[in-house]
PDB file of N, CA and C in Angstrom:
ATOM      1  N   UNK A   1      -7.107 -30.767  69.992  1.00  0.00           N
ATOM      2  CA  UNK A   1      -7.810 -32.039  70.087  1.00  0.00           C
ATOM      3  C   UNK A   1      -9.325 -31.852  70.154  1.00  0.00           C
ATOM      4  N   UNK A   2      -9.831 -30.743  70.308  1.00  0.00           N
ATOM      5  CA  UNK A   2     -11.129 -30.267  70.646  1.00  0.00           C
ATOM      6  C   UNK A   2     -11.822 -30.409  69.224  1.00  0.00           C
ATOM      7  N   UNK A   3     -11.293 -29.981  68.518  1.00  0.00           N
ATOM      8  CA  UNK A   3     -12.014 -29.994  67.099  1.00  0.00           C
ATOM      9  C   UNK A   3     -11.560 -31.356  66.475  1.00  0.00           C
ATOM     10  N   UNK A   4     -11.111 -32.025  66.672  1.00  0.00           N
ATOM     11  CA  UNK A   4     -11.204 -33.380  65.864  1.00  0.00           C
ATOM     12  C   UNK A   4     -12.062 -33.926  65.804  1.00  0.00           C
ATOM     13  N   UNK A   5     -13.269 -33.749  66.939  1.00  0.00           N
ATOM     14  CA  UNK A   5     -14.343 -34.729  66.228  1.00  0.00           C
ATOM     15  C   UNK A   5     -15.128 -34.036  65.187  1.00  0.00           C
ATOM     16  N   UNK A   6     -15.133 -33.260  64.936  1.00  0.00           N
ATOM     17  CA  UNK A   6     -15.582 -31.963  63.716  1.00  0.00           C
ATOM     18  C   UNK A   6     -14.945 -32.690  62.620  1.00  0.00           C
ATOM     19  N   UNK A   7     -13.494 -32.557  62.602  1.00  0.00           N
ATOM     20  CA  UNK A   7     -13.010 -33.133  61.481  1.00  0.00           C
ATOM     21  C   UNK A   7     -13.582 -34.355  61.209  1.00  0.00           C
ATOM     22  N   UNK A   8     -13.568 -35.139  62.400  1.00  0.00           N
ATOM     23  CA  UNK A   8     -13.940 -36.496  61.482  1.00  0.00           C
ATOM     24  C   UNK A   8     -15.447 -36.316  61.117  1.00  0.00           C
ATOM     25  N   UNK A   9     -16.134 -35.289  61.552  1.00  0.00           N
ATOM     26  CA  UNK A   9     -17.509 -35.242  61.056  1.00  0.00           C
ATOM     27  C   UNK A   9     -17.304 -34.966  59.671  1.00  0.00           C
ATOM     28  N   UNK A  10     -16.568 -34.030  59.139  1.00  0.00           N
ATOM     29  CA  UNK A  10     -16.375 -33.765  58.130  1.00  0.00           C
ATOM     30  C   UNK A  10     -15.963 -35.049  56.847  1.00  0.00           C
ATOM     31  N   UNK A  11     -15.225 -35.729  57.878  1.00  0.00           N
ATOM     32  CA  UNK A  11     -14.327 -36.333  56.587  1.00  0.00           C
ATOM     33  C   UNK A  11     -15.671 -37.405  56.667  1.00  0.00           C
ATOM     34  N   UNK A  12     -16.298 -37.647  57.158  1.00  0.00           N
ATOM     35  CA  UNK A  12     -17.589 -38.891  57.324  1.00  0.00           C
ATOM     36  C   UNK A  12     -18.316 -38.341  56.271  1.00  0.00           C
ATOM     37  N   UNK A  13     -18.732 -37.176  56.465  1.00  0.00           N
ATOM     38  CA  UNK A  13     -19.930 -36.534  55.172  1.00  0.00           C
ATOM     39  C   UNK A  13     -18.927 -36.715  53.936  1.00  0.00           C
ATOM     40  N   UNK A  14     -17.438 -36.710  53.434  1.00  0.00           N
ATOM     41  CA  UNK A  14     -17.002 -37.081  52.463  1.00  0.00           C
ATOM     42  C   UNK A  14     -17.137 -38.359  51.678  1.00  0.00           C
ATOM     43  N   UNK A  15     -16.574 -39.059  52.778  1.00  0.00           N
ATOM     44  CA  UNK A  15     -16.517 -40.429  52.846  1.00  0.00           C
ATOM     45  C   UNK A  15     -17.742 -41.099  52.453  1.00  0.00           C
ATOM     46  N   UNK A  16     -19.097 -40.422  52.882  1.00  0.00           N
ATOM     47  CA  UNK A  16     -20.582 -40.451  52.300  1.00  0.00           C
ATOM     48  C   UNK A  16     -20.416 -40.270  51.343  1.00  0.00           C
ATOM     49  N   UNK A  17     -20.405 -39.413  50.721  1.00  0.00           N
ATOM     50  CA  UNK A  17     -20.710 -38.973  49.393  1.00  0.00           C
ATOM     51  C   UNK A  17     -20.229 -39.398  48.306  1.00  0.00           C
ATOM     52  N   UNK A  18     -19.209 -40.047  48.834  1.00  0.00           N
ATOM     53  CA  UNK A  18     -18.165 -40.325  47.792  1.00  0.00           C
ATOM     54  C   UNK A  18     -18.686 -42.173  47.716  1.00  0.00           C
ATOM     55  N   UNK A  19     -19.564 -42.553  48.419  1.00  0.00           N
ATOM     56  CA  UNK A  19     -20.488 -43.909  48.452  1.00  0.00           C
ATOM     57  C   UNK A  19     -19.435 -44.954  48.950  1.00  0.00           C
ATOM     58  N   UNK A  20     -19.143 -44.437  50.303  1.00  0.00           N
ATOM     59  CA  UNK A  20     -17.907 -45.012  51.345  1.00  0.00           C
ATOM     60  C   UNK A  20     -18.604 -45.456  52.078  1.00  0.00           C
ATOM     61  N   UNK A  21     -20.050 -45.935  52.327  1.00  0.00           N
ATOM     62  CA  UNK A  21     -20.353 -45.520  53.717  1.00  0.00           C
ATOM     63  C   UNK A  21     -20.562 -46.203  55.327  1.00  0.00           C
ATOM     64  N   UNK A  22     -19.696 -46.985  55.257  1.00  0.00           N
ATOM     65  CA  UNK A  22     -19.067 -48.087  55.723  1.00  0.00           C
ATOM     66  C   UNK A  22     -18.080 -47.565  56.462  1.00  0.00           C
ATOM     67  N   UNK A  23     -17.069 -46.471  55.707  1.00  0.00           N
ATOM     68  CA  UNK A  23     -15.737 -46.047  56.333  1.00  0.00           C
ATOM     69  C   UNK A  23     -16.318 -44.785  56.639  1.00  0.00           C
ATOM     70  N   UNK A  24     -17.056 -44.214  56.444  1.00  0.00           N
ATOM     71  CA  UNK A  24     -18.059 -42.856  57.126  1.00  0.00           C
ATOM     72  C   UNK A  24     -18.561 -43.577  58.439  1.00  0.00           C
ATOM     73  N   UNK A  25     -19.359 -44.464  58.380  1.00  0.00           N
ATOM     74  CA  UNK A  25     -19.844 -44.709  59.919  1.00  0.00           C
ATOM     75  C   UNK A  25     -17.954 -45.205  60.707  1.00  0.00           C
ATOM     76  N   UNK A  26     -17.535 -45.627  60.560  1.00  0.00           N
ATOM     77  CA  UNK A  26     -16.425 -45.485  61.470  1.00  0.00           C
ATOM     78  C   UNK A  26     -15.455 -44.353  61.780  1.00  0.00           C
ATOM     79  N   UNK A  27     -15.288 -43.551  60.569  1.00  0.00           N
ATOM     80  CA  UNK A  27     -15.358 -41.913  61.247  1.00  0.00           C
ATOM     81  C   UNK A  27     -15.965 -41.168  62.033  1.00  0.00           C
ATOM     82  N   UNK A  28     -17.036 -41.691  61.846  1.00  0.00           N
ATOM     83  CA  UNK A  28     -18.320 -40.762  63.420  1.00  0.00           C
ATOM     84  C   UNK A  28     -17.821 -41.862  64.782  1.00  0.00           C
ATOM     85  N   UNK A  29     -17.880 -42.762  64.323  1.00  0.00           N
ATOM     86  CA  UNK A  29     -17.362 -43.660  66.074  1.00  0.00           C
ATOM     87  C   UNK A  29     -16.102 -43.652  66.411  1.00  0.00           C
ATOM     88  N   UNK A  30     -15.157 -42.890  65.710  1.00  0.00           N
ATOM     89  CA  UNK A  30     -14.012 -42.860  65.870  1.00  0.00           C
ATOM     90  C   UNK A  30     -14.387 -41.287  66.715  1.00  0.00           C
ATOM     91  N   UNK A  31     -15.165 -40.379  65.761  1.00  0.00           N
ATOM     92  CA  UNK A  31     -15.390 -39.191  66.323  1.00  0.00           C
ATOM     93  C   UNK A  31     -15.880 -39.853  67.390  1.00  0.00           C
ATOM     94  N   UNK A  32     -17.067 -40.096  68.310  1.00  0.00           N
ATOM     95  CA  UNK A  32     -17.333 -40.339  69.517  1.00  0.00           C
ATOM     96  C   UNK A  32     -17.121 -40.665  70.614  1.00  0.00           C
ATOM     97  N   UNK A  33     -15.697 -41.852  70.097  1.00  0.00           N
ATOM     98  CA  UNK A  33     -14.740 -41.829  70.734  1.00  0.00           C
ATOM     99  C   UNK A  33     -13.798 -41.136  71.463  1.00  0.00           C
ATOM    100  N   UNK A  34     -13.708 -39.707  70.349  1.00  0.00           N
ATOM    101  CA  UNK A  34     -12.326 -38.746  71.434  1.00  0.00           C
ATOM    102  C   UNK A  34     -13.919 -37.872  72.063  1.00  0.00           C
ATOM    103  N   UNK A  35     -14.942 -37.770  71.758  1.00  0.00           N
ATOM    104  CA  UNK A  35     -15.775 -37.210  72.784  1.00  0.00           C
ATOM    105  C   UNK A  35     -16.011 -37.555  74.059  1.00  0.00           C
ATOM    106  N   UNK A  36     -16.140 -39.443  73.985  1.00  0.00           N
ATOM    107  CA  UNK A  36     -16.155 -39.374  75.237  1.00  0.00           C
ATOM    108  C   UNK A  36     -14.961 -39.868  76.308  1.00  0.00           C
ATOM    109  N   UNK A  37     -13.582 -39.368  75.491  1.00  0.00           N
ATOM    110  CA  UNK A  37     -12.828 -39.091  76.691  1.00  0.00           C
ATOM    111  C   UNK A  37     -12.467 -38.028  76.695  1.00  0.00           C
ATOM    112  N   UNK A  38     -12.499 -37.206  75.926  1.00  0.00           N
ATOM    113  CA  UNK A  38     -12.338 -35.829  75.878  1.00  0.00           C
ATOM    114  C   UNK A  38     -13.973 -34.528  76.901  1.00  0.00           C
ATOM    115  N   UNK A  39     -15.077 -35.570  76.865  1.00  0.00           N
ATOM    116  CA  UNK A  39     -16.309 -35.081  77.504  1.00  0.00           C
ATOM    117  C   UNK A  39     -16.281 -33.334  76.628  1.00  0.00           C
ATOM    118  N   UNK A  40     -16.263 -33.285  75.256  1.00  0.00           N
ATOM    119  CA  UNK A  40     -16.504 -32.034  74.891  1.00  0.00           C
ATOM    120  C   UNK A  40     -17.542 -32.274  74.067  1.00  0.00           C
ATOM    121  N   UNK A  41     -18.799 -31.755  74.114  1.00  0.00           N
ATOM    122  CA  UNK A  41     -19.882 -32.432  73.148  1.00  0.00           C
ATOM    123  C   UNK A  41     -20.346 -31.435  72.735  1.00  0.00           C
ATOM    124  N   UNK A  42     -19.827 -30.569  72.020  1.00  0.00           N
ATOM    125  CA  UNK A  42     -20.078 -29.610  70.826  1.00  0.00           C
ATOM    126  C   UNK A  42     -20.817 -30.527  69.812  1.00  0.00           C
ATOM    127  N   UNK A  43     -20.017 -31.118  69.083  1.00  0.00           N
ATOM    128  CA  UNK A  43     -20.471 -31.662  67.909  1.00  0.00           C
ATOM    129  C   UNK A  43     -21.360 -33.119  68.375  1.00  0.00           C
ATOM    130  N   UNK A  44     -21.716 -33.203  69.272  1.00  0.00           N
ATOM    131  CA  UNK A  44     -22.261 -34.627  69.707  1.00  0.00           C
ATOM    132  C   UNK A  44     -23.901 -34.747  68.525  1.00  0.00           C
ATOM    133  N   UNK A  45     -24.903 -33.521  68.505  1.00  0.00           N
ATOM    134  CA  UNK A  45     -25.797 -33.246  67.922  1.00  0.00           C
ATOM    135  C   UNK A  45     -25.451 -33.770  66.280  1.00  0.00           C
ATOM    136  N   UNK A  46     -24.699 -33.146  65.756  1.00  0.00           N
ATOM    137  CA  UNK A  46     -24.549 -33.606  64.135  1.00  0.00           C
ATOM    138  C   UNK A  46     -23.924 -35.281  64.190  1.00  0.00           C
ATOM    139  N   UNK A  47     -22.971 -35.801  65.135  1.00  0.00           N
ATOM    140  CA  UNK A  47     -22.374 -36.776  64.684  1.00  0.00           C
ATOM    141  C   UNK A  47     -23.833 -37.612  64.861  1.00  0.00           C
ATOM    142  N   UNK A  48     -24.317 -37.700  66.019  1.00  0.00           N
ATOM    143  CA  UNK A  48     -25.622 -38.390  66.402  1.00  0.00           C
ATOM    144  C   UNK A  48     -26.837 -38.337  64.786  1.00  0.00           C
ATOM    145  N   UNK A  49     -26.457 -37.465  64.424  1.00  0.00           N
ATOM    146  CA  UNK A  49     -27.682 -37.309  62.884  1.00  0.00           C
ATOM    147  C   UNK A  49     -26.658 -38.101  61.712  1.00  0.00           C
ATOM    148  N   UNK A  50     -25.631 -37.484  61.334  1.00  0.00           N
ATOM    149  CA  UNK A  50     -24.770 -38.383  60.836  1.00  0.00           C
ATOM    150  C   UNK A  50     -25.125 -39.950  61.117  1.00  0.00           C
ATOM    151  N   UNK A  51     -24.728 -40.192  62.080  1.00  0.00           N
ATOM    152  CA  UNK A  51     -24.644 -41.521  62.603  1.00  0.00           C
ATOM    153  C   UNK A  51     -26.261 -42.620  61.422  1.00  0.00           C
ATOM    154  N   UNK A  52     -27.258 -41.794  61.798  1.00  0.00           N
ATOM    155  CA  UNK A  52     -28.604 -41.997  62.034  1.00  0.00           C
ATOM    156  C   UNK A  52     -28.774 -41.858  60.155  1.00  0.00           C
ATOM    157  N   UNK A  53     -28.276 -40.886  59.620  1.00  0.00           N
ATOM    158  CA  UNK A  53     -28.373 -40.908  58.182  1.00  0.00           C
ATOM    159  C   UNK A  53     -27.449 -42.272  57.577  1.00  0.00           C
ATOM    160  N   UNK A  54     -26.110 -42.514  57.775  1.00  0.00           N
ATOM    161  CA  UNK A  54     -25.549 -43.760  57.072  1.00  0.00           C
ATOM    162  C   UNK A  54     -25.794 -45.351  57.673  1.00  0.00           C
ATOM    163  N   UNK A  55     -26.315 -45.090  58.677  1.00  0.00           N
ATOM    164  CA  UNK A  55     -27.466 -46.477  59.162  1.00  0.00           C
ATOM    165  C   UNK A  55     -28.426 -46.370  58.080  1.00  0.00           C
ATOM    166  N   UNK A  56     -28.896 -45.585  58.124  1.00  0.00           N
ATOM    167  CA  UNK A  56     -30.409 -45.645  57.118  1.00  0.00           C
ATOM    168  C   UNK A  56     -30.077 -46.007  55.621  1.00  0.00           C
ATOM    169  N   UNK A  57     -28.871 -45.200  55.333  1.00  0.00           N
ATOM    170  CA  UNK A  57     -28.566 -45.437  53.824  1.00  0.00           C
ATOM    171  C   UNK A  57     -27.874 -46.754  53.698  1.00  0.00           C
ATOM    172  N   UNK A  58     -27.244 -47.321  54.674  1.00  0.00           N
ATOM    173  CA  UNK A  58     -26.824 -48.897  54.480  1.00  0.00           C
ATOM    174  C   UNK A  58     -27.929 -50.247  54.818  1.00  0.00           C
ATOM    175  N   UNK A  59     -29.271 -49.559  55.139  1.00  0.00           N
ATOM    176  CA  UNK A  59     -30.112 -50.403  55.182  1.00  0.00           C
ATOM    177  C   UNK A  59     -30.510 -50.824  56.833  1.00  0.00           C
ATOM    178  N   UNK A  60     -29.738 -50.557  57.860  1.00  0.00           N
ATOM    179  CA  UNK A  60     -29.853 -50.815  59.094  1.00  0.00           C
ATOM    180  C   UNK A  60     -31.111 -51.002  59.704  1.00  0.00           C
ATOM    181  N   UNK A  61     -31.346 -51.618  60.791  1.00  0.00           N
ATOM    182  CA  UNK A  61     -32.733 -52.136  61.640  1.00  0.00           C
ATOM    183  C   UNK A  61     -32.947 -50.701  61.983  1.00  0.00           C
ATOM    184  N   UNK A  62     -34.375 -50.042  61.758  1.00  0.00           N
ATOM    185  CA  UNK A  62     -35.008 -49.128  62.449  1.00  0.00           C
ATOM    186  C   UNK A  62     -34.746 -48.818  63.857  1.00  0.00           C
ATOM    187  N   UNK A  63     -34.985 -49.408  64.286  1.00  0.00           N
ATOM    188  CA  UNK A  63     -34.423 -49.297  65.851  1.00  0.00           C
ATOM    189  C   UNK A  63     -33.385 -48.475  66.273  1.00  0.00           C
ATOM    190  N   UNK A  64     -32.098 -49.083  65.218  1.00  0.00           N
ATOM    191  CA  UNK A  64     -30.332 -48.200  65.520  1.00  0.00           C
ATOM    192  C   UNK A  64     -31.238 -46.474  64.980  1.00  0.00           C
ATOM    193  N   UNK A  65     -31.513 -47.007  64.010  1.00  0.00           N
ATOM    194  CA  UNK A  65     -31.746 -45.302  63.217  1.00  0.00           C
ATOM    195  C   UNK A  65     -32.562 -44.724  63.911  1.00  0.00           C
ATOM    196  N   UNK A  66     -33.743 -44.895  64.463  1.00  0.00           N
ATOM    197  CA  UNK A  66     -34.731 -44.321  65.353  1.00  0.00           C
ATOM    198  C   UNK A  66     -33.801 -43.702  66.917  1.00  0.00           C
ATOM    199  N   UNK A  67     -32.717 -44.747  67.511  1.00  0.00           N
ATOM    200  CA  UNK A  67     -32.445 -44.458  68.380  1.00  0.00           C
ATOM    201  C   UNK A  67     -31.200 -43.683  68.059  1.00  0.00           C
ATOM    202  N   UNK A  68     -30.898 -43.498  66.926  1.00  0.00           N
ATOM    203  CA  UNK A  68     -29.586 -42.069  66.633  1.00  0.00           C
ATOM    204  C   UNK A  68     -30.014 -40.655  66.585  1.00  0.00           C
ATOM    205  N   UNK A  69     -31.120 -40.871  65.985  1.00  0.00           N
ATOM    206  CA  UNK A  69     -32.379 -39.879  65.594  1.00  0.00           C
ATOM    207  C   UNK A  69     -32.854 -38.938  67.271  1.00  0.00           C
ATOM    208  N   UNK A  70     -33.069 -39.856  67.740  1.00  0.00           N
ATOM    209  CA  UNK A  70     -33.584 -39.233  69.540  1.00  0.00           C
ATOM    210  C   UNK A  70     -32.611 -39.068  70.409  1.00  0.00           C
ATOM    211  N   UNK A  71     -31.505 -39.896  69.797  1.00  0.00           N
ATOM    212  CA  UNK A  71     -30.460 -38.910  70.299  1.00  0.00           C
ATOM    213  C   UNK A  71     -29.645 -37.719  70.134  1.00  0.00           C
ATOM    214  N   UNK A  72     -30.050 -37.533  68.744  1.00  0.00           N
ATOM    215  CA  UNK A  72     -29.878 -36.093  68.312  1.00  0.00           C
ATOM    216  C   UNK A  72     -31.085 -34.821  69.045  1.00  0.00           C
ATOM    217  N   UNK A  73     -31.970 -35.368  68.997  1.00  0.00           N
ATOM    218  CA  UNK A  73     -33.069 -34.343  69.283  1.00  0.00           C
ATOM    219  C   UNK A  73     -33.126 -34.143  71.317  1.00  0.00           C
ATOM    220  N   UNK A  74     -32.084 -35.534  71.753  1.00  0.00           N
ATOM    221  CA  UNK A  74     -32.014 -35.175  73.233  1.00  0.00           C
ATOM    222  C   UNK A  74     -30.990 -34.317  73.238  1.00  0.00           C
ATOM    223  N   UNK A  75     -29.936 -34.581  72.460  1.00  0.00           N
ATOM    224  CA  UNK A  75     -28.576 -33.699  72.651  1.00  0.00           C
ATOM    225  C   UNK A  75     -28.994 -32.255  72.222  1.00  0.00           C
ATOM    226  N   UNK A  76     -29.543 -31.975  71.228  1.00  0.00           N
ATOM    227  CA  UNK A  76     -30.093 -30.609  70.765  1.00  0.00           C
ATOM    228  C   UNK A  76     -31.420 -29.863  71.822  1.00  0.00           C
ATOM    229  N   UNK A  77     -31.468 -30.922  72.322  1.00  0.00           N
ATOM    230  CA  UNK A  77     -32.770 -30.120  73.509  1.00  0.00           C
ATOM    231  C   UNK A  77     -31.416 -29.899  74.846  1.00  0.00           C
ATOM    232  N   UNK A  78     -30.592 -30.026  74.841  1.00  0.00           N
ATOM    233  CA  UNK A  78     -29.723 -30.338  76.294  1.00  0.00           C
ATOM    234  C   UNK A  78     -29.115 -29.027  75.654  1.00  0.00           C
ATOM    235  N   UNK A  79     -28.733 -29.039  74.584  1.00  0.00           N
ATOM    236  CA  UNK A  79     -27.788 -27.815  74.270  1.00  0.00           C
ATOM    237  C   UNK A  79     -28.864 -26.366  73.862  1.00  0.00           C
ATOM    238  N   UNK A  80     -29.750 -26.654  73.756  1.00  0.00           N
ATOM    239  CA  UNK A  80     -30.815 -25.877  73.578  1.00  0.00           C
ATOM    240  C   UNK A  80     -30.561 -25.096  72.308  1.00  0.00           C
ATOM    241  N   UNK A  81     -30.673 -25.984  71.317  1.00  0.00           N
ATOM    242  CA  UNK A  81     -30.726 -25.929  69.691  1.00  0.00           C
ATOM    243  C   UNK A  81     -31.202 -26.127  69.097  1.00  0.00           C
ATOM    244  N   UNK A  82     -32.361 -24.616  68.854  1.00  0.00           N
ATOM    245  CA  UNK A  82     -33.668 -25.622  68.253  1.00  0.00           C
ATOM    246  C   UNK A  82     -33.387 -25.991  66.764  1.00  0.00           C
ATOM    247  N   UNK A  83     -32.392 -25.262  66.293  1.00  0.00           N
ATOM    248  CA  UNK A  83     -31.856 -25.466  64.651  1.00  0.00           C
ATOM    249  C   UNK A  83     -31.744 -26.745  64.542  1.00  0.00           C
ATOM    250  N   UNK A  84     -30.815 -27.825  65.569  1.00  0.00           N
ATOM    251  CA  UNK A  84     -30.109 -28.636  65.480  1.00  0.00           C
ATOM    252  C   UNK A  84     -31.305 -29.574  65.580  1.00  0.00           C
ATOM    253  N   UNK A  85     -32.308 -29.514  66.593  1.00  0.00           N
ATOM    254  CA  UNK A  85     -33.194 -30.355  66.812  1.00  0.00           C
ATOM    255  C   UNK A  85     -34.318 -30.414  65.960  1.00  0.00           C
ATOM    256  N   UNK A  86     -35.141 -29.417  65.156  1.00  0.00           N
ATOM    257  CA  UNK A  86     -35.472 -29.185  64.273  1.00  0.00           C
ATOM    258  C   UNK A  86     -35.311 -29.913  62.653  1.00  0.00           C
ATOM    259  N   UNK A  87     -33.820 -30.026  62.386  1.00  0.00           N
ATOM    260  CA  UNK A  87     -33.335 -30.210  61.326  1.00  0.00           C
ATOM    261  C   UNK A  87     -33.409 -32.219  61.835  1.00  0.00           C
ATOM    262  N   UNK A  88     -33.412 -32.653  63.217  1.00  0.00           N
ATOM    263  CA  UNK A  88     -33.258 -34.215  63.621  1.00  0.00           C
ATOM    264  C   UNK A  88     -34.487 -34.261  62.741  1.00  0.00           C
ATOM    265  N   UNK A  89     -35.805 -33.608  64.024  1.00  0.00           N
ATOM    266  CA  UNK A  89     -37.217 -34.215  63.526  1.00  0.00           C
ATOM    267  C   UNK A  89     -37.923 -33.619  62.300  1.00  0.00           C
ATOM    268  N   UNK A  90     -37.181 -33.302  61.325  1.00  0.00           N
ATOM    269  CA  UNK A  90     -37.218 -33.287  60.053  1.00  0.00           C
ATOM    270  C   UNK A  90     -36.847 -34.601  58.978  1.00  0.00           C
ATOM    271  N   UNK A  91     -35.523 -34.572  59.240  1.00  0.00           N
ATOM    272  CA  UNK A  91     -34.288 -35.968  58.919  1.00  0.00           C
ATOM    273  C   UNK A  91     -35.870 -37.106  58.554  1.00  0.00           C
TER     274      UNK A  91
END
């Protein structure tokens, strides 16, 4: 159960690409979901950028995207990743 939210990270970046991205953002909140009852936040950093990229590409209020964005770069400063955080304030 630990790696499922991975998977659904995965199947979200599909689901993107494939110009889903509607059913991609509900794969990442589905992912966030078993995170936070599961409290395992490995992948919390990418779903949070995820999240923050198919807001942006569906047009969303700045605000959601700005605040997916800083939450990637808090989760990547908590896990102490500068790759992960790096690659946010790049995004």
């Amino acid at each position: 159960m630990l790696c499922v939210p991975y998977y659904l990270a995965l199947k979200a970046e599909a689901l993107y690409l494939a110009h889903r991205t509607s059913e991609a953002l509900e794969a990442i909140s589905e992912a966030e979901a078993l995170v936070e009852r599961s409290e395992e936040r490995m992948w919390c950093a990418k779903q949070h950028r995820l999240r923050a990229v198919f807001l942006a590409a569906m047009g969303a209020d700045e605000t959601q995207i700005e605040a997916s964005f800083q939450a990637v770069i808090k989760t990547a400063k908590e896990q102490k990743s500068v790759s992960l955080e790096k690659r946010a304030e790049a995004t």
